[in-house]
C-alpha atoms as a PDB file:
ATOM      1  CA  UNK A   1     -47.959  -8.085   7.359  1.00  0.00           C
ATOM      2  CA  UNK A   2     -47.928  -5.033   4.654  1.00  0.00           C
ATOM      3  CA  UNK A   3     -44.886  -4.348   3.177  1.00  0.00           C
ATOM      4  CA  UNK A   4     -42.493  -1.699   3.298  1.00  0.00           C
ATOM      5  CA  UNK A   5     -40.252  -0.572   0.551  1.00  0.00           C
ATOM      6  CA  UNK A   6     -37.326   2.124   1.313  1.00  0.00           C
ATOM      7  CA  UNK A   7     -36.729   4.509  -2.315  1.00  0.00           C
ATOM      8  CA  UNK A   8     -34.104   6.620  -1.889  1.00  0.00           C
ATOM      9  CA  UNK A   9     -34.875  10.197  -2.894  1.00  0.00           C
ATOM     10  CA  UNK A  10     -33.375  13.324  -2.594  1.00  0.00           C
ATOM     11  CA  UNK A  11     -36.037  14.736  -5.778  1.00  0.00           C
ATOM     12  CA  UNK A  12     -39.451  14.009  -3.675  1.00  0.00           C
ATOM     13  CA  UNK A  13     -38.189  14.970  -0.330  1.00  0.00           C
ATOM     14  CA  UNK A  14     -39.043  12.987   2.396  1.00  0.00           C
ATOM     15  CA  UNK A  15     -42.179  11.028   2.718  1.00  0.00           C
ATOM     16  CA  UNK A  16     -44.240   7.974   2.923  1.00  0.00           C
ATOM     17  CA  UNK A  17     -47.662   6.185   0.429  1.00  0.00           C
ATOM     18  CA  UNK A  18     -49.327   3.829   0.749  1.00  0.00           C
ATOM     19  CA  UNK A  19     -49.978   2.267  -2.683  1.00  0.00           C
ATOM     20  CA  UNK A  20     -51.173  -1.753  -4.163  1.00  0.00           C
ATOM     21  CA  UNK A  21     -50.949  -2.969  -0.339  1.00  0.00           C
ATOM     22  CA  UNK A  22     -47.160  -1.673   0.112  1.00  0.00           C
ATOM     23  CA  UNK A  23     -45.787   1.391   2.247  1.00  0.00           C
ATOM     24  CA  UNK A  24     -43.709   3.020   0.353  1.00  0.00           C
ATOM     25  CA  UNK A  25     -41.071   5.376   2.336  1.00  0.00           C
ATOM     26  CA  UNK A  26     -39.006   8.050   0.270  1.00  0.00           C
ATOM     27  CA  UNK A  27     -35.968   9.027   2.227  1.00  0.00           C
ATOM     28  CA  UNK A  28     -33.102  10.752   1.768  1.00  0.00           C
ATOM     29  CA  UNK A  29     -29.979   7.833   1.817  1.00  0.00           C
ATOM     30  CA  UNK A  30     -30.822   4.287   2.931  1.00  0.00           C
ATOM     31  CA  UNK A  31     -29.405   5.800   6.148  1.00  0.00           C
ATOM     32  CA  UNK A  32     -32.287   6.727   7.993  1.00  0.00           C
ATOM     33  CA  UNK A  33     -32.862   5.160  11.384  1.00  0.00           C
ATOM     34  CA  UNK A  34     -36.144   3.452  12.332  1.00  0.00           C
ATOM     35  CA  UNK A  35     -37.122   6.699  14.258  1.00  0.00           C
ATOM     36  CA  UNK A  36     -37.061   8.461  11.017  1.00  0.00           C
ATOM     37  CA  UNK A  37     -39.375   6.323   9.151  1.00  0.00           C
ATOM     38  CA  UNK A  38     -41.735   5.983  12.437  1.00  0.00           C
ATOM     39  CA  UNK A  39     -41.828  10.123  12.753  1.00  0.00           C
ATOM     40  CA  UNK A  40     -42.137  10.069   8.551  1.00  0.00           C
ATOM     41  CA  UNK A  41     -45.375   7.345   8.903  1.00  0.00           C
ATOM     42  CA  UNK A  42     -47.039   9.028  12.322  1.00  0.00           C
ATOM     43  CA  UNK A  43     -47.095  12.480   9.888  1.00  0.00           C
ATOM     44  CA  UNK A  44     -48.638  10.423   7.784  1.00  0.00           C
END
């Protein structure tokens, strides 16, 4: 399983890396539905 870290950021927009093993998901508020973060790492 690779883990997945939730940063909120309203400076970087919103987005999603992949860094040392982890997905890292910038969003705007810890608000964000699962859809969100599905559409965010499909772009990706």
């Amino acid at each position: 399983m690779i883990p997945l870290h939730m940063i909120s950021s309203q400076e970087t927009g919103e987005k999603i890396n992949f860094v040392n093993g982890e997905f890292l998901v910038y969003i705007n508020g810890f608000e964000s539905s699962k859809k969100k973060i599905k559409l965010l790492y499909e772009k990706w």
